[in-house]
C-alpha atoms as a PDB file:
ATOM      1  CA  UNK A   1      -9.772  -7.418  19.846  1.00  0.00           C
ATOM      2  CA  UNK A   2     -10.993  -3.896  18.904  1.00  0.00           C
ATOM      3  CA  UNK A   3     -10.184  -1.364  21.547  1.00  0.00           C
ATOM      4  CA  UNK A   4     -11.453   2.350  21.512  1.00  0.00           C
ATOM      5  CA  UNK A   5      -7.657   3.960  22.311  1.00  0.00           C
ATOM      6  CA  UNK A   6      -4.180   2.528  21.830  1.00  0.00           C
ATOM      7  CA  UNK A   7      -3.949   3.541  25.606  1.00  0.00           C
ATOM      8  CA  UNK A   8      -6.504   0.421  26.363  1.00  0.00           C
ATOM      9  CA  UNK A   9      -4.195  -2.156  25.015  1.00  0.00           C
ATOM     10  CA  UNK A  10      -1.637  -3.361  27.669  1.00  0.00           C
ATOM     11  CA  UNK A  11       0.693  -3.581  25.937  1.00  0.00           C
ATOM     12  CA  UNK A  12       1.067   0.219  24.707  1.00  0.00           C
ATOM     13  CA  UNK A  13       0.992   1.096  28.726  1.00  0.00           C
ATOM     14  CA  UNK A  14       4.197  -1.464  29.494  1.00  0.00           C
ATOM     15  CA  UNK A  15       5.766   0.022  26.462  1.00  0.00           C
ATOM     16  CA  UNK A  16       5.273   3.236  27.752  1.00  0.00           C
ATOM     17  CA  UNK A  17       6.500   1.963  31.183  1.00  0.00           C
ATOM     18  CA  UNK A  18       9.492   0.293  29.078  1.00  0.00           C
ATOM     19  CA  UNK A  19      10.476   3.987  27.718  1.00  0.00           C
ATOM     20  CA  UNK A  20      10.924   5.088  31.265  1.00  0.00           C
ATOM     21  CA  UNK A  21      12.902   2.818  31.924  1.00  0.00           C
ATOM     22  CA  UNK A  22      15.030   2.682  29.542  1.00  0.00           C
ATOM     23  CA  UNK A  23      15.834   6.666  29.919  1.00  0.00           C
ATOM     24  CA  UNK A  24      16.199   5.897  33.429  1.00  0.00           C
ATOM     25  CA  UNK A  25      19.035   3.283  32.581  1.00  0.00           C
ATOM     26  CA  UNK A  26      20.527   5.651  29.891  1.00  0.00           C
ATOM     27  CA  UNK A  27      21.050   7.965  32.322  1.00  0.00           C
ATOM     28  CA  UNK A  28      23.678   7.141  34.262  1.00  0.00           C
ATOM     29  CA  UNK A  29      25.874   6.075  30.872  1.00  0.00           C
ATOM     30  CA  UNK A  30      29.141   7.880  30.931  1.00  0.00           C
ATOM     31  CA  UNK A  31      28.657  10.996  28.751  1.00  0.00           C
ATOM     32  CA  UNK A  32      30.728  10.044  25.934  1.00  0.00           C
ATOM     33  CA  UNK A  33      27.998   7.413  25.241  1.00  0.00           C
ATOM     34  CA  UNK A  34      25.061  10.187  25.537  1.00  0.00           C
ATOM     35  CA  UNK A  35      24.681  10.889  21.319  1.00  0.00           C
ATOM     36  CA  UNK A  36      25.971   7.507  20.697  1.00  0.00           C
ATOM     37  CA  UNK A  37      24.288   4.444  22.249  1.00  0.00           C
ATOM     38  CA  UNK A  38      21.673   6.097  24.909  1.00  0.00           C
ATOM     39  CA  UNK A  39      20.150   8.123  21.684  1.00  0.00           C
ATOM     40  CA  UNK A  40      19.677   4.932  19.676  1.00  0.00           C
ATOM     41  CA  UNK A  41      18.575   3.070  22.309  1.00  0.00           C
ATOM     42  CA  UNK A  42      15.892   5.777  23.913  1.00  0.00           C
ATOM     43  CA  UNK A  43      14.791   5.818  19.818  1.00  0.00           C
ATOM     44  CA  UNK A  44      14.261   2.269  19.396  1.00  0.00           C
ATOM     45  CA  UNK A  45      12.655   2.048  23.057  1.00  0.00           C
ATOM     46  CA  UNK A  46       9.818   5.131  21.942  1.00  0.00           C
ATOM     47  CA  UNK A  47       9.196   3.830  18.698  1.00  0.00           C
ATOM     48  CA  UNK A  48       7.558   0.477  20.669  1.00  0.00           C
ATOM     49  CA  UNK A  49       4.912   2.377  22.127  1.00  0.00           C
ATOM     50  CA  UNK A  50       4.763   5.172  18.931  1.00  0.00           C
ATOM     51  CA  UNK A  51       3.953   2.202  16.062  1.00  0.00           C
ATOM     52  CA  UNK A  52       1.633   0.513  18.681  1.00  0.00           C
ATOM     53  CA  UNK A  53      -0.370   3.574  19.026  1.00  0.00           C
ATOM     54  CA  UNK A  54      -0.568   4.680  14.997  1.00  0.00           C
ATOM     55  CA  UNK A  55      -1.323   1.253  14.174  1.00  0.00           C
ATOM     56  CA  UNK A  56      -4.086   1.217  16.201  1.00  0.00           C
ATOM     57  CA  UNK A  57      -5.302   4.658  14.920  1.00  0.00           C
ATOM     58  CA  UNK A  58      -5.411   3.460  11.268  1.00  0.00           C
ATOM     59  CA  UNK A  59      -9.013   1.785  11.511  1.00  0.00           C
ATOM     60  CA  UNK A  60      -7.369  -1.139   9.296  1.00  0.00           C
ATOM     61  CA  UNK A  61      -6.805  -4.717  11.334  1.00  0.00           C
ATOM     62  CA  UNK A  62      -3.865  -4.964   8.384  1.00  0.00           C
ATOM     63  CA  UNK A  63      -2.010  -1.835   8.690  1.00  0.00           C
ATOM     64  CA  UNK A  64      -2.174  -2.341  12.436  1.00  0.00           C
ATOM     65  CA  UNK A  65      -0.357  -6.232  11.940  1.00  0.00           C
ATOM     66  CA  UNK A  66       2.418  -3.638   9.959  1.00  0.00           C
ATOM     67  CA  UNK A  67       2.679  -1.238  12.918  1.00  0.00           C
ATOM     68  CA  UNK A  68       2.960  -4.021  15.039  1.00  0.00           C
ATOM     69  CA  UNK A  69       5.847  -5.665  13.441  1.00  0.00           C
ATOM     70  CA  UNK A  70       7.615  -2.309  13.304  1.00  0.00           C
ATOM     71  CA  UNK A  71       7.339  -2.434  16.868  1.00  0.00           C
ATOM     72  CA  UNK A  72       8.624  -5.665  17.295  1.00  0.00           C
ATOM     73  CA  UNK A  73      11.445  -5.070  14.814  1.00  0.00           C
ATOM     74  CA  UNK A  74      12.176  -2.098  16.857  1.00  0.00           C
ATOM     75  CA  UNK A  75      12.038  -4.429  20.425  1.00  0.00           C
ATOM     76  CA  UNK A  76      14.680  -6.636  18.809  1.00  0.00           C
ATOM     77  CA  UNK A  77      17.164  -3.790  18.280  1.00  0.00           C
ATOM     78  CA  UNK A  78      16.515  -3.071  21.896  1.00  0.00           C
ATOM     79  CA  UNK A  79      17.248  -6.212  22.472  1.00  0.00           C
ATOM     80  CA  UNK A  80      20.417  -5.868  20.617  1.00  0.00           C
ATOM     81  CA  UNK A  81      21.872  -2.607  22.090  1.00  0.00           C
ATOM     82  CA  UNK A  82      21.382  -4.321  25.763  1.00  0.00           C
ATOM     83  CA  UNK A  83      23.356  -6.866  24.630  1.00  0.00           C
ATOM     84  CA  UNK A  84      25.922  -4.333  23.604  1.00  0.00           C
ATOM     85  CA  UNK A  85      25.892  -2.633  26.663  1.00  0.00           C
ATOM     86  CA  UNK A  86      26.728  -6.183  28.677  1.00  0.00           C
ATOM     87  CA  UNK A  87      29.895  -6.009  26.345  1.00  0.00           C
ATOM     88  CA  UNK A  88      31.487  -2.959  26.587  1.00  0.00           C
ATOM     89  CA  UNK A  89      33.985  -2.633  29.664  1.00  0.00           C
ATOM     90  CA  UNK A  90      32.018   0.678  30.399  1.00  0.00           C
ATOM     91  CA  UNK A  91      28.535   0.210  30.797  1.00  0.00           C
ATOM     92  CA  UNK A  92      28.560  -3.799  31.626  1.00  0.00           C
ATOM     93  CA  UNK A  93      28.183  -3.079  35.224  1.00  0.00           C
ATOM     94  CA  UNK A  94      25.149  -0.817  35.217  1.00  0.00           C
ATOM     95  CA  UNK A  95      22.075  -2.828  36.013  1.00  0.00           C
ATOM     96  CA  UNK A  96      19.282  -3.791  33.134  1.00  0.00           C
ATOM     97  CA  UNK A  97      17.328  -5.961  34.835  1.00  0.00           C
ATOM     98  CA  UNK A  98      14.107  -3.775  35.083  1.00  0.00           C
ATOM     99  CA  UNK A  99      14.568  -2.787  31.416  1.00  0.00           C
ATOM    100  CA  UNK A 100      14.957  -6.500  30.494  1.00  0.00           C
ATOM    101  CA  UNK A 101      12.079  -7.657  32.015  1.00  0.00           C
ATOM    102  CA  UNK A 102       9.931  -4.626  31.012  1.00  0.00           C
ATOM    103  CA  UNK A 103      10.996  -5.725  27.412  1.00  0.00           C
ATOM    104  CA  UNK A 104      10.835  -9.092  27.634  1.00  0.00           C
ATOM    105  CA  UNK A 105       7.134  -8.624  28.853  1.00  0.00           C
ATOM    106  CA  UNK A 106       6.584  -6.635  25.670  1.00  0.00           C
ATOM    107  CA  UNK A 107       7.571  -8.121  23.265  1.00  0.00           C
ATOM    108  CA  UNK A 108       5.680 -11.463  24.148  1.00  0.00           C
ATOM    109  CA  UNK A 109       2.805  -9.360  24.398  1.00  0.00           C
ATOM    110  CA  UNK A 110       3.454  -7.920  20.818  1.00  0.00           C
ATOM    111  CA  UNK A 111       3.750 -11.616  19.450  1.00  0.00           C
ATOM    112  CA  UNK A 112       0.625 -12.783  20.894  1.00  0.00           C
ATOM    113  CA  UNK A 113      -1.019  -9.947  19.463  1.00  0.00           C
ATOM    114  CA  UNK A 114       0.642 -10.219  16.109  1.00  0.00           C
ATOM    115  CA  UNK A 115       0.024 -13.707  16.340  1.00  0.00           C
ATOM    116  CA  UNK A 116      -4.563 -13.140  17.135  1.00  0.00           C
ATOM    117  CA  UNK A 117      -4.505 -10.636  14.294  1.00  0.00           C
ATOM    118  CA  UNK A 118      -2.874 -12.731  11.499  1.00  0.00           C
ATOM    119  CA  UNK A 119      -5.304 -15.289  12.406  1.00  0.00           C
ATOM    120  CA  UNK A 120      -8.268 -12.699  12.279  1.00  0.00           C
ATOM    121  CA  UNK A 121      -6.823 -11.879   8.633  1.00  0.00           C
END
């Protein structure tokens, strides 16, 4: 389970990959949605990747279970904002599929992980 760099664990790299994409799809939101729901979601989307990695930098098996939770927490309101976006008469025709999957993939990677290091605990 120990890894020498945050940038070893898998799951860091499709979070990473998940940030891309999820500027990529905030992109082409109309501009009136540029400081409103594209901010909060490219936050919540770089936070993933950010807890992963200072979790993993605290040395502590425990504070990195805490980090990792933040970054679930912060997967689920993700999760929550593409949902909004599949409601609102503007943006429900742009395609998430890519992001989706990318965060889908990461946040069963997250509870597996969560899941090994409770059990190490």
């Amino acid at each position: 389970m120990q890894s020498n760099s945050y940038r070893d664990l898998v799951v860091w790299q499709k979070a990473m990959d998940l940030v891309v994409a999820v500027y990529a799809y905030t992109e082409r939101f109309p501009q009136a949605e540029k400081y409103g729901l594209a901010n909060q979601m490219q936050r919540a989307a770089v936070s993933i990747p950010s807890n992963i990695a200072e979790g993993q930098k605290r040395g502590s098996s425990k504070e990195f279970l805490q980090f990792l939770r933040i970054s679930y927490g912060s997967g689920a309101e993700l999760e929550t904002q593409l949902e909004i976006c599949r409601r609102l008469p503007k943006l429900r025709d742009l395609d998430y599929t890519q992001t989706e999957a990318l965060l889908e993939q990461v946040m069963k990677m997250l509870n597996v992980l969560v899941s090994s290091l409770k059990r190490m605990l």
